[in-house]
N, C-alpha and C. Protein backbone atom coordinates (compact mmCIF):
# COMPACT_ATOMS: atom_id res chain seq x y z
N UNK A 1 56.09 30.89 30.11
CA UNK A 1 57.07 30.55 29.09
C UNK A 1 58.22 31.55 29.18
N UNK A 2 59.34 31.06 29.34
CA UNK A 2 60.71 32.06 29.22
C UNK A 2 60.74 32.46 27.54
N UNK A 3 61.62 33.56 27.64
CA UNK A 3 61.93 33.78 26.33
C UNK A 3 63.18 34.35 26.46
N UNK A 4 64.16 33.30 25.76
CA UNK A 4 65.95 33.01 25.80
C UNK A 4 66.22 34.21 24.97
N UNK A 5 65.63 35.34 23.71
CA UNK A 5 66.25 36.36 23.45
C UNK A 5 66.03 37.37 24.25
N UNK A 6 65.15 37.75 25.18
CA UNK A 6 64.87 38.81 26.36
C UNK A 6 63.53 38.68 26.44
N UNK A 7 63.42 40.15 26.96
CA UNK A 7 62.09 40.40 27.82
C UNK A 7 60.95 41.11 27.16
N UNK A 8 59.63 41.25 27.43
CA UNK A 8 58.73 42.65 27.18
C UNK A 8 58.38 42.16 25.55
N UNK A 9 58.10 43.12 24.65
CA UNK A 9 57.39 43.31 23.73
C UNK A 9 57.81 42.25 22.93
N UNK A 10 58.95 42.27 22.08
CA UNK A 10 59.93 41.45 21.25
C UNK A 10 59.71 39.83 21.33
N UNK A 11 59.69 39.49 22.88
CA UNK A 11 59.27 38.40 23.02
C UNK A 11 57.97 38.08 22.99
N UNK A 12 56.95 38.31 23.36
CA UNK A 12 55.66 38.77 22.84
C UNK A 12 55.02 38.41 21.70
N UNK A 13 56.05 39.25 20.39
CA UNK A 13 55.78 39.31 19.37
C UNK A 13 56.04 38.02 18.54
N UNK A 14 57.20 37.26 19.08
CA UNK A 14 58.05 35.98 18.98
C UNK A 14 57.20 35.02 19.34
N UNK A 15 57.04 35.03 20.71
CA UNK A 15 55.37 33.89 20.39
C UNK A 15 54.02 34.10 19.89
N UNK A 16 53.63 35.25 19.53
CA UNK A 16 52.41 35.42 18.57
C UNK A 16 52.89 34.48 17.31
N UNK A 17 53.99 35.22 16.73
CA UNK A 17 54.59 34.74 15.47
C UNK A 17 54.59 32.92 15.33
N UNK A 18 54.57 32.34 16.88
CA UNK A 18 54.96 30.66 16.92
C UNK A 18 53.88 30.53 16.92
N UNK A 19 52.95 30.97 17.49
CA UNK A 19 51.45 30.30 17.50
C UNK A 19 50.52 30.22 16.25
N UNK A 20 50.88 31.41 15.74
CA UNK A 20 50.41 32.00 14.09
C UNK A 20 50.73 30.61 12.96
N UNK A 21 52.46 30.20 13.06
CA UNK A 21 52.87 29.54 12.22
C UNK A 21 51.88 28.27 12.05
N UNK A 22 51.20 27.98 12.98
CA UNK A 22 50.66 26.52 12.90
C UNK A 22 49.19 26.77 12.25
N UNK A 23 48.57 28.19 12.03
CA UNK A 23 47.60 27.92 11.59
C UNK A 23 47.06 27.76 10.43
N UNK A 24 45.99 27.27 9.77
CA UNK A 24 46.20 27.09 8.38
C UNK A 24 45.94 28.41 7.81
N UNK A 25 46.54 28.48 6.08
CA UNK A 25 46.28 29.23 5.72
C UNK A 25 47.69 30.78 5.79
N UNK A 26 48.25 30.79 6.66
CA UNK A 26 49.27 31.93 7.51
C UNK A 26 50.78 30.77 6.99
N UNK A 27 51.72 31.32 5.85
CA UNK A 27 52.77 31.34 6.07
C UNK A 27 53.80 32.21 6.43
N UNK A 28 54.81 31.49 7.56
CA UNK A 28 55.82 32.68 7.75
C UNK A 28 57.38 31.91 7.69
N UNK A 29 57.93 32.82 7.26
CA UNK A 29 59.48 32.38 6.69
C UNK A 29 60.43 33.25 7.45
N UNK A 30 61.58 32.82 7.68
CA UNK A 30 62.29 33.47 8.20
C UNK A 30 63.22 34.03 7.50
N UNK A 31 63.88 35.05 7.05
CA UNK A 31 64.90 35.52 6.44
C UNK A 31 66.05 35.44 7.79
N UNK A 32 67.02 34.72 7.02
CA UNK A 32 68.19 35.03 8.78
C UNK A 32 69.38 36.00 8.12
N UNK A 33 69.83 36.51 9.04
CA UNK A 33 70.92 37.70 8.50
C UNK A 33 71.88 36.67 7.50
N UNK A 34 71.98 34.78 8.25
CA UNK A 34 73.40 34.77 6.92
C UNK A 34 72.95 34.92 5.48
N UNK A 35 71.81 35.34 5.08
CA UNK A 35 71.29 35.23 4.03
C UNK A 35 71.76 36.43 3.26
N UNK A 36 72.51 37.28 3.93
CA UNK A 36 73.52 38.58 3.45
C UNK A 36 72.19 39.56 2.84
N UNK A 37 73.09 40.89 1.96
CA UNK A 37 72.19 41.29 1.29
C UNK A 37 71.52 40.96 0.94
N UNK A 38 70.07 41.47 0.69
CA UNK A 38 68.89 41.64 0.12
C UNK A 38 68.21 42.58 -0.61
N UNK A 39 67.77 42.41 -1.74
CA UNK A 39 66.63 43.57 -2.26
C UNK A 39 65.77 44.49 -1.48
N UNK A 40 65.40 43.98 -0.71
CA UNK A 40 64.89 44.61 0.34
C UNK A 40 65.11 45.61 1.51
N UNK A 41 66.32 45.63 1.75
CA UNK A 41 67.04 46.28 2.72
C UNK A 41 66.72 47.52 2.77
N UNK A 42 66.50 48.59 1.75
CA UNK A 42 66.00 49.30 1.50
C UNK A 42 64.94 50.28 2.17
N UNK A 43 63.81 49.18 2.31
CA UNK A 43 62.66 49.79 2.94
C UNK A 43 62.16 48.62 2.70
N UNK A 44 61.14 48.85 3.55
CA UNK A 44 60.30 47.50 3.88
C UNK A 44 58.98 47.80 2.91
N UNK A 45 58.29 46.86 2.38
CA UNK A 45 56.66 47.06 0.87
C UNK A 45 55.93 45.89 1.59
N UNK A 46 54.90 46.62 1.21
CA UNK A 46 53.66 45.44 1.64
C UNK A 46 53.08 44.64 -0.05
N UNK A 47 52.80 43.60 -0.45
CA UNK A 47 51.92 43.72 -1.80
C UNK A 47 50.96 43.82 -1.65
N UNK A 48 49.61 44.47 -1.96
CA UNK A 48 48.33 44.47 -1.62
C UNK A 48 47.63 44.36 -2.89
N UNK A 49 47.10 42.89 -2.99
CA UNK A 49 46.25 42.15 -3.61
C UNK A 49 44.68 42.30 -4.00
N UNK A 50 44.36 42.46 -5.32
CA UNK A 50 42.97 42.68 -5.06
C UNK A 50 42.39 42.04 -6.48
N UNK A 51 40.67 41.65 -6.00
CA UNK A 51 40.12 40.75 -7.10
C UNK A 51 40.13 41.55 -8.10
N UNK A 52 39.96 41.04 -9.64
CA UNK A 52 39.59 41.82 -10.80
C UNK A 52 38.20 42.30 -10.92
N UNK A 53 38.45 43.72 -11.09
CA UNK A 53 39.64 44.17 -12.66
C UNK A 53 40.16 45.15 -11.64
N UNK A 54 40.56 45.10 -10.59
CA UNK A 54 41.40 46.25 -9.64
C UNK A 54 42.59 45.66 -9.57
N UNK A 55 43.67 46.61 -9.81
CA UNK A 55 45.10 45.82 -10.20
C UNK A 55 45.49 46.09 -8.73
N UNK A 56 46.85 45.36 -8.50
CA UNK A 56 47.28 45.14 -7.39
C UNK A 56 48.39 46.22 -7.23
N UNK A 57 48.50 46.49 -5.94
CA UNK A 57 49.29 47.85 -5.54
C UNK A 57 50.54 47.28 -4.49
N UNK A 58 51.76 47.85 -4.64
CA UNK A 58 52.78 47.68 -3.59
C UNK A 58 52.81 49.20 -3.11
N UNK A 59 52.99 48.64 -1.34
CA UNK A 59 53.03 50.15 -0.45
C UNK A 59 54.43 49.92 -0.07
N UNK A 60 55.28 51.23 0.14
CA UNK A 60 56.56 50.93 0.44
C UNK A 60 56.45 52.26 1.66
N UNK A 61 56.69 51.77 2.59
CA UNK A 61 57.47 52.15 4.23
C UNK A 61 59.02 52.83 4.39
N UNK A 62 59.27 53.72 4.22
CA UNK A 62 60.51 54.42 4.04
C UNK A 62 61.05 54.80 5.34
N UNK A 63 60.10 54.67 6.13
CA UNK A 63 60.74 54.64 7.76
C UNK A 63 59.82 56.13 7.89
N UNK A 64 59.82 57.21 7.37
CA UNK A 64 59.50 58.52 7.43
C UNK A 64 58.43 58.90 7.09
N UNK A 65 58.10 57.85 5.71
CA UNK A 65 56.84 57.75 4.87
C UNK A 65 56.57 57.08 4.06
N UNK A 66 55.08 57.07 3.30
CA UNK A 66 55.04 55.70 2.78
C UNK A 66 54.64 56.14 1.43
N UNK A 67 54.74 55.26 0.50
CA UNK A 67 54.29 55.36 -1.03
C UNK A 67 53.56 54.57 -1.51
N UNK A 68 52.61 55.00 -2.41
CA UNK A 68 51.97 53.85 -3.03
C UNK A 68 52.24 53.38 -4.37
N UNK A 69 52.74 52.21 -4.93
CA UNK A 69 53.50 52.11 -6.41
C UNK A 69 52.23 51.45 -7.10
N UNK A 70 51.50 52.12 -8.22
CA UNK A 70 50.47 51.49 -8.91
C UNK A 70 50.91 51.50 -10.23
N UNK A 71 52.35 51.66 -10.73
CA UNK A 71 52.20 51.11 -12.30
C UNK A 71 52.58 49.75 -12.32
N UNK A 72 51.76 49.28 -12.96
CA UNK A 72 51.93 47.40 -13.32
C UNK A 72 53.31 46.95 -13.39
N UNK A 73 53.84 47.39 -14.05
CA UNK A 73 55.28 47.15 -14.33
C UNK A 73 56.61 47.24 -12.98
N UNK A 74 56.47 48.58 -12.04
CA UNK A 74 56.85 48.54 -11.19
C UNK A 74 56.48 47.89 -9.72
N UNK A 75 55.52 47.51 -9.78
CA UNK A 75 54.57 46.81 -9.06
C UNK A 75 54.98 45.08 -9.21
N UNK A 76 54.85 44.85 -10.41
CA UNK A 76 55.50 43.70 -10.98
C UNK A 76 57.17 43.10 -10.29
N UNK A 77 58.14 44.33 -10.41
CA UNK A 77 58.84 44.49 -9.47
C UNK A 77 59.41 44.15 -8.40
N UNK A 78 58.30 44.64 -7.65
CA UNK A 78 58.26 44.30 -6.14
C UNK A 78 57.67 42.75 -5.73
N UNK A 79 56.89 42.36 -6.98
CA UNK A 79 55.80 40.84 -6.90
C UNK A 79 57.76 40.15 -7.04
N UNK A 80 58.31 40.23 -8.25
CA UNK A 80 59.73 39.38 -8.26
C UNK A 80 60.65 39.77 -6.76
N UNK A 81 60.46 40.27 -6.55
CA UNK A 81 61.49 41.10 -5.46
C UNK A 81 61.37 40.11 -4.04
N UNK A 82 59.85 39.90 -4.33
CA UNK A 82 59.36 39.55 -2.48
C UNK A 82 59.56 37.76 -2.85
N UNK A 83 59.27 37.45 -4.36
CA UNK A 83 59.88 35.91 -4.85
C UNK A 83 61.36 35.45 -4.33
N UNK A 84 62.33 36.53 -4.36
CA UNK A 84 63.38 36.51 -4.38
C UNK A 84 64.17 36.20 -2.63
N UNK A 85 62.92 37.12 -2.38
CA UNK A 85 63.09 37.13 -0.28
C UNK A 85 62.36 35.70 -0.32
N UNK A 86 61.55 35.36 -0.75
CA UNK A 86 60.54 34.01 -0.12
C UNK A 86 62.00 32.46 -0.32
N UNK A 87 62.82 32.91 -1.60
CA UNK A 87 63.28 32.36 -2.29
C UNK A 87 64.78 32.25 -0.95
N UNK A 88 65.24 32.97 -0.73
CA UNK A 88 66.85 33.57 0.43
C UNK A 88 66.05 32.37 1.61
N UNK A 89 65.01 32.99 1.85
CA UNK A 89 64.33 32.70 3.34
C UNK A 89 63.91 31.28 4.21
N UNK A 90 64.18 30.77 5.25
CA UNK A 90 64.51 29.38 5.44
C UNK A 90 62.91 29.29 5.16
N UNK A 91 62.76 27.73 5.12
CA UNK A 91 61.31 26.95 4.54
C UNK A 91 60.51 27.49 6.07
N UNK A 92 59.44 26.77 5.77
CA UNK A 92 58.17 27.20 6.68
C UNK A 92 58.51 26.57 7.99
N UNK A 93 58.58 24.95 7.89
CA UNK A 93 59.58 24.24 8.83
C UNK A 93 60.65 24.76 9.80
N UNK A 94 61.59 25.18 9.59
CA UNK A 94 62.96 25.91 9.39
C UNK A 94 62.07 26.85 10.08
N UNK A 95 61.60 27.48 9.83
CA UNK A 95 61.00 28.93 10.40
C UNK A 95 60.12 28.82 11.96
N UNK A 96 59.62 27.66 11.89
CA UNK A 96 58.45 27.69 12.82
C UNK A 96 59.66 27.24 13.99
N UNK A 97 60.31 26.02 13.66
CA UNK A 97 61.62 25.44 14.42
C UNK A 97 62.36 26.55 15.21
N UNK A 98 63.25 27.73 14.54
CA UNK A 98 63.08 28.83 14.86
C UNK A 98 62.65 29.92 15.82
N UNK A 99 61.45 29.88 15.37
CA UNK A 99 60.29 30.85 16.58
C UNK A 99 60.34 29.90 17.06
N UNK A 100 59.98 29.10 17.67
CA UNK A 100 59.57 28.31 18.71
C UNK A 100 61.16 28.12 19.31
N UNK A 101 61.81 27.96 18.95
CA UNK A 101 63.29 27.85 19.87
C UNK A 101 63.61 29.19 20.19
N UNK A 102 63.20 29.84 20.06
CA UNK A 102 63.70 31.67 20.56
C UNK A 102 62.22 32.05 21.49
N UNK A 103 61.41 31.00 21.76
CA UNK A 103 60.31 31.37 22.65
C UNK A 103 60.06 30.60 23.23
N UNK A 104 60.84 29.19 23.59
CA UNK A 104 60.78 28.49 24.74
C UNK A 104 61.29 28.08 25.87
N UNK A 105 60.83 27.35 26.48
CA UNK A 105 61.64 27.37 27.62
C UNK A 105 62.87 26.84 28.12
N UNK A 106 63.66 27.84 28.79
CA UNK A 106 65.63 27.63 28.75
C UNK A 106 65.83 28.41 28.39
């Protein structure tokens, strides 16, 4: 399979990402740059989810180091924040269309 944005890892990662999209269960969305600023830009957060009565934690990636945010409220936060990216970000469709055109062949 060619891959029309280059070579080595990146592309790699571009068809993991196409093969992923189709399976059940795994959504992925694309945020595209025209989608301008973002909340996010910042630093990149993971949400990390957990059954009750263990409340749920956002980890935030600062490039240098990472944090863990456990008050509800700020945590809460980051739950609207990543709504907001899901919300900018092309549909699942749109997305898979996407990867798969940046990892095939031509």
């Amino acid at each position: 399979m060619i891959c029309r944005i280059g070579t080595g890892v990146m592309c790699g990662r571009l068809q993991h990402l196409a093969e992923m999209a189709n399976r059940p269960g795994i959504q992925i969305q694309v945020l595209p740059f025209t989608a301008g600023a973002h909340p996010a830009m910042a630093a990149s957060f993971i949400i990390l989810g957990f059954a009750a009565p263990d409340p749920d934690v956002a980890y935030l990636d600062t490039g240098t180091s990472g944090l863990f945010v456990e008050e509800a409220s700020a945590v809460a936060d980051y739950k609207l924040m990543f709504d907001h990216l899901r919300a900018a970000a092309l549909g699942q469709g749109e997305s898979a269309t996407l990867l798969a055109a940046g990892t095939g062949p031509g």
